[in-house]
C-alpha atoms as a PDB file:
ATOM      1  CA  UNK A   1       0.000   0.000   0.000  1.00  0.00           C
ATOM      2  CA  UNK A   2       1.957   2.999  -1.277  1.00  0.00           C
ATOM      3  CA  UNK A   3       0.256   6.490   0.559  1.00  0.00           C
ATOM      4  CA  UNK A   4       1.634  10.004   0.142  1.00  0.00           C
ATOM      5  CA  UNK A   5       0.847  13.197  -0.607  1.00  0.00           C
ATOM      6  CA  UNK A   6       0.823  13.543  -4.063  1.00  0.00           C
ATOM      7  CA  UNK A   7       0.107  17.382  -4.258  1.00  0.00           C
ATOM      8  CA  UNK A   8       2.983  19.991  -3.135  1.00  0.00           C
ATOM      9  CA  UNK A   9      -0.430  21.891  -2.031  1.00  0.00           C
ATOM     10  CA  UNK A  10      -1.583  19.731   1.128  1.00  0.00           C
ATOM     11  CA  UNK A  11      -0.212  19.577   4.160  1.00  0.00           C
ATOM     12  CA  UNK A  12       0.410  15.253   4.519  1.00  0.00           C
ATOM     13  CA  UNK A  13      -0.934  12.554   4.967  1.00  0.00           C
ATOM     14  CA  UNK A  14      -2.544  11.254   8.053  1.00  0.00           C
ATOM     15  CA  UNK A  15      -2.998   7.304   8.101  1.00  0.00           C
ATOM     16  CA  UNK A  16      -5.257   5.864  10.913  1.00  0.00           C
ATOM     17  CA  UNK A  17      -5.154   1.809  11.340  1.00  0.00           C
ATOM     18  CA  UNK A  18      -7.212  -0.256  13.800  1.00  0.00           C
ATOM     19  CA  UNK A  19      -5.675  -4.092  13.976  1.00  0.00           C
ATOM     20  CA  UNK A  20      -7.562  -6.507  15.918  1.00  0.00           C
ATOM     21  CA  UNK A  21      -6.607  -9.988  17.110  1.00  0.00           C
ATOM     22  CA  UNK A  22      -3.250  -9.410  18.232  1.00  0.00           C
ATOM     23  CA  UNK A  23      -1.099 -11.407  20.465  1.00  0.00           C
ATOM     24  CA  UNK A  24      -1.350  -9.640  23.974  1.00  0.00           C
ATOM     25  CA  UNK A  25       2.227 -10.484  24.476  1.00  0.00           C
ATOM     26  CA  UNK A  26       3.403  -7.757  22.033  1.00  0.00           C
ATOM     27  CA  UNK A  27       0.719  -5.202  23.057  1.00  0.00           C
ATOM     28  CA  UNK A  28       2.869  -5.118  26.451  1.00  0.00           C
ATOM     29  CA  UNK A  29       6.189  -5.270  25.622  1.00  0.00           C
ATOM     30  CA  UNK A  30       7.644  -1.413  26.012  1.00  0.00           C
ATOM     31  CA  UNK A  31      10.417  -2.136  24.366  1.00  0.00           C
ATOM     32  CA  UNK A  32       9.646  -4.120  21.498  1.00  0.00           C
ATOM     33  CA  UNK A  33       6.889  -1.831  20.421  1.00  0.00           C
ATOM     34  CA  UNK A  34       9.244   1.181  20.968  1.00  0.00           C
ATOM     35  CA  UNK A  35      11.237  -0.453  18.407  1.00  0.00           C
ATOM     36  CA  UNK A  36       8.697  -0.909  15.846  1.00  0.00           C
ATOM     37  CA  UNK A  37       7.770   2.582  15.951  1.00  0.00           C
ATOM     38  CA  UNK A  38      11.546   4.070  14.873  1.00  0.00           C
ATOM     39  CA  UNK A  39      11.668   1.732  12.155  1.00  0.00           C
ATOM     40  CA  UNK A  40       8.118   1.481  10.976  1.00  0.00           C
ATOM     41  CA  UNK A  41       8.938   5.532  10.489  1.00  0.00           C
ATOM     42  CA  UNK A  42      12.434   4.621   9.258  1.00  0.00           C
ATOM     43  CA  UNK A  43      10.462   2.190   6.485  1.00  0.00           C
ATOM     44  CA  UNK A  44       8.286   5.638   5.939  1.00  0.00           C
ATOM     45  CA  UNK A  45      10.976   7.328   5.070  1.00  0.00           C
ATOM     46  CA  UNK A  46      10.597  10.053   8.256  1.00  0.00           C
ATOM     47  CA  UNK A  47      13.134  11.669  10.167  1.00  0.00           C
ATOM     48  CA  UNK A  48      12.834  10.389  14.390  1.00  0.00           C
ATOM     49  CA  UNK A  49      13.897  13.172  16.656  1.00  0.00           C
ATOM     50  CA  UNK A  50      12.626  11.529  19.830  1.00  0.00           C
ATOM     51  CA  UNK A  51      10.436   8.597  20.974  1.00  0.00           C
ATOM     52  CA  UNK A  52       8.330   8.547  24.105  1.00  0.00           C
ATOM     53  CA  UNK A  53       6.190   5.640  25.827  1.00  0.00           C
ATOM     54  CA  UNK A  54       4.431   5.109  28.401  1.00  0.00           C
ATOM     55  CA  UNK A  55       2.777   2.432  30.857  1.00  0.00           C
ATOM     56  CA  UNK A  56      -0.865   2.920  31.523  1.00  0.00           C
ATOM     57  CA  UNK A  57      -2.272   1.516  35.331  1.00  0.00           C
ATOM     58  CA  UNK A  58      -4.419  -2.039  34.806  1.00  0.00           C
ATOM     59  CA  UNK A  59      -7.829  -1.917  34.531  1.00  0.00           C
ATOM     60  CA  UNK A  60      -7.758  -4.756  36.841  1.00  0.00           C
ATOM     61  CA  UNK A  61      -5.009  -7.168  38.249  1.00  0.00           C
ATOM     62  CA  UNK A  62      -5.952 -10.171  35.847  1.00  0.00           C
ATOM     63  CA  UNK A  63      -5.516  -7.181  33.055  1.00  0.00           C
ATOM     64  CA  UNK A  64      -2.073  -6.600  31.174  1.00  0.00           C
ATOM     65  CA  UNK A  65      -1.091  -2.459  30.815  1.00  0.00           C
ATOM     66  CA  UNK A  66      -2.023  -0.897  27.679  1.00  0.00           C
ATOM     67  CA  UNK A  67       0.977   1.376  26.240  1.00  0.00           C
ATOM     68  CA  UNK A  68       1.122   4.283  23.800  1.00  0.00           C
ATOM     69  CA  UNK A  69       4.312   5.265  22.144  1.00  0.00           C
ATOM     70  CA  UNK A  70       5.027   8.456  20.326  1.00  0.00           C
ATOM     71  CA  UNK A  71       7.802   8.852  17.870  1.00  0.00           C
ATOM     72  CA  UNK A  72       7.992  12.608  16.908  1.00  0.00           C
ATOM     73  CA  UNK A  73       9.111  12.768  13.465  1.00  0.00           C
ATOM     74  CA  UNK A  74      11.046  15.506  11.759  1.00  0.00           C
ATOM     75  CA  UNK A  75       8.163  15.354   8.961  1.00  0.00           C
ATOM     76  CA  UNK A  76       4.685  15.083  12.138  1.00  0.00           C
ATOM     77  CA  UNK A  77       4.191  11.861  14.119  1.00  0.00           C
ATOM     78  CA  UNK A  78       3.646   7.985  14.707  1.00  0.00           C
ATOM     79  CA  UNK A  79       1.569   6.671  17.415  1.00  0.00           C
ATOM     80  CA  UNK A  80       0.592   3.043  18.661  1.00  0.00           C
ATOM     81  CA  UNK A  81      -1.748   2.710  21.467  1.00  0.00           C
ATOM     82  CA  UNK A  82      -2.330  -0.835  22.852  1.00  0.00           C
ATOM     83  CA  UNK A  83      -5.394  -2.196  24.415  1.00  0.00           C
ATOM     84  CA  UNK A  84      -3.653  -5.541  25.133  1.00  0.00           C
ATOM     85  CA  UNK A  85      -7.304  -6.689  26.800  1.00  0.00           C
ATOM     86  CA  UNK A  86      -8.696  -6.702  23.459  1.00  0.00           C
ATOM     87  CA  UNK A  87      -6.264  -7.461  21.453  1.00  0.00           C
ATOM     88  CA  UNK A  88      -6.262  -4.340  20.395  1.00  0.00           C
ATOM     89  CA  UNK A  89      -3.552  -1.272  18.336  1.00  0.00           C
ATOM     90  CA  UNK A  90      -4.753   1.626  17.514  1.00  0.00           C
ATOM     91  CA  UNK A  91      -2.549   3.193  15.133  1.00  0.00           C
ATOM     92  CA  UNK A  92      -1.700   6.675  13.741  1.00  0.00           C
ATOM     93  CA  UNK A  93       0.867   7.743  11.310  1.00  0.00           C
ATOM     94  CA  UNK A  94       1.087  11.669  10.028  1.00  0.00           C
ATOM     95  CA  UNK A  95       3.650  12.672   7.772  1.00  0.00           C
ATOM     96  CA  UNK A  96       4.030  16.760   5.691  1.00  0.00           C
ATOM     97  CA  UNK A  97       5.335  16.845   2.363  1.00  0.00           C
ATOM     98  CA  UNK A  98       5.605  14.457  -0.629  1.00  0.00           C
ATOM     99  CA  UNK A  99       9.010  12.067   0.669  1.00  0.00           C
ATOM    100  CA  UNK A 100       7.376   9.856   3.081  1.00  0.00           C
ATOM    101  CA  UNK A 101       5.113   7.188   2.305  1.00  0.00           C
ATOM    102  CA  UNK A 102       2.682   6.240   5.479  1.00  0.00           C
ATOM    103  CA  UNK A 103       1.605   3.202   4.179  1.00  0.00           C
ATOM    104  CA  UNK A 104       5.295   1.201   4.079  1.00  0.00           C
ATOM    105  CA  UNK A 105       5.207   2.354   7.625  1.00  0.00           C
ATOM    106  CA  UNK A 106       1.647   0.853   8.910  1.00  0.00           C
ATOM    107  CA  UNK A 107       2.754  -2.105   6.450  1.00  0.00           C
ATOM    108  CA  UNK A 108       5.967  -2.813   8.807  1.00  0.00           C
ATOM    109  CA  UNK A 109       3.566  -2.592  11.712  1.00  0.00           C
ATOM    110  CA  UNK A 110       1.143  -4.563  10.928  1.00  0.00           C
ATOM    111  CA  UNK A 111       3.241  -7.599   9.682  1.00  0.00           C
ATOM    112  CA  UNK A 112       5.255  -7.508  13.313  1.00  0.00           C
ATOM    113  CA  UNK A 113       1.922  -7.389  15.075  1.00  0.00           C
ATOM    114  CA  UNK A 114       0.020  -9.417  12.689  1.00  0.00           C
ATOM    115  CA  UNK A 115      -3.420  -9.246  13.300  1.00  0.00           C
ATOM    116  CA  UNK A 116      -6.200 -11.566  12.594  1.00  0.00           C
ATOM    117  CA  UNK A 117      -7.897  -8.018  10.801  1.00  0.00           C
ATOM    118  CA  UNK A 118      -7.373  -4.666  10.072  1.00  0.00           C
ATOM    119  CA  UNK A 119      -8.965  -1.792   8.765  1.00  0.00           C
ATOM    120  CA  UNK A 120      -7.188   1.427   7.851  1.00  0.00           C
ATOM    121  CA  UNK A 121      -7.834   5.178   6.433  1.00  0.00           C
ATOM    122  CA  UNK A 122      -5.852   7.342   5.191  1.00  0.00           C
ATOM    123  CA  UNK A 123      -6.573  11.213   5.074  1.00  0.00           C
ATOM    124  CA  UNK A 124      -5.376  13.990   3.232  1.00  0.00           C
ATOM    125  CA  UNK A 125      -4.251  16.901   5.349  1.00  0.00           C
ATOM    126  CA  UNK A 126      -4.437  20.740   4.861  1.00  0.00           C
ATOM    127  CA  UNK A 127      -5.821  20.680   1.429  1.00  0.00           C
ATOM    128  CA  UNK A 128      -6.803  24.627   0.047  1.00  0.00           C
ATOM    129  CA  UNK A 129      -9.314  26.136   1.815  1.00  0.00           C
ATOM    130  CA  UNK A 130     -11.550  28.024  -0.258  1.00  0.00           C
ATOM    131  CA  UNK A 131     -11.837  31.952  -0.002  1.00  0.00           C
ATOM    132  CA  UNK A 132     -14.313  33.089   1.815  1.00  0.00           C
ATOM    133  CA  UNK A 133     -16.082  35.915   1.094  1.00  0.00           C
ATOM    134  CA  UNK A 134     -17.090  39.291   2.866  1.00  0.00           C
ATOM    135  CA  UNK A 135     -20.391  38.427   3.726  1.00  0.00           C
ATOM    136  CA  UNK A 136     -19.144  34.768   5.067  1.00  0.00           C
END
């Protein structure tokens, strides 16, 4: 799936992915899924500048931490947030300009978390507003 911005005039592209059925063991492992973020941006073709993570408290004690990391990329951002209860990666890859391509990115993800589904949708950012006028 090749997704970029193929007009100098917009802003990027923002790609959202939901992938369901994966293995709970990767949705909670900090450092694995830090990992996957630099180079599923690497595979994008983006810039990291810093990565950030972070543990969030159990729902209950027979439920695993859900974790979001954050790579912020020269060209936007890359986000995975894990629902390891579920099964669950919520996904979220924003890149400006026309030299990254989102969609080798959220491939790379999705084939180390391999899910038994996934849906995705990508958006086109900051396209031309149109004047308004006066009266508007």
């Amino acid at each position: 799936m090749r997704v970029v911005a193929a007009d100098a005039g917009v802003a990027g592209t923002h790609l959202l992915g939901d992938l369901y059925g994966c293995d709970a063991a990767r949705l909670t492992n900090r450092e694995f899924l830090e990992r996957l973020a630099v180079e599923a941006a690497r595979r994008a073709g983006a810039t990291v500048c810093d990565v950030a993570a972070v543990n969030f408290p159990r729902r209950s004690p027979e439920q695993p931490s859900g974790i979001t990391v954050v790579a912020v990329l020269a060209e936007s951002h890359l986000s995975i947030h894990t629902y390891p209860e579920a099964g669950y990666a919520a996904v979220d890859i924003f890149t400006c300009g026309e030299s990254c391509d989102t969609g080798r990115g959220y491939a790379y993800i999705k084939e180390q978390l391999a899910p038994a589904s996934d849906s995705v949708t990508a958006i086109v950012r900051g396209t031309p507003r149109p004047a308004l006028s006066a009266t508007q």
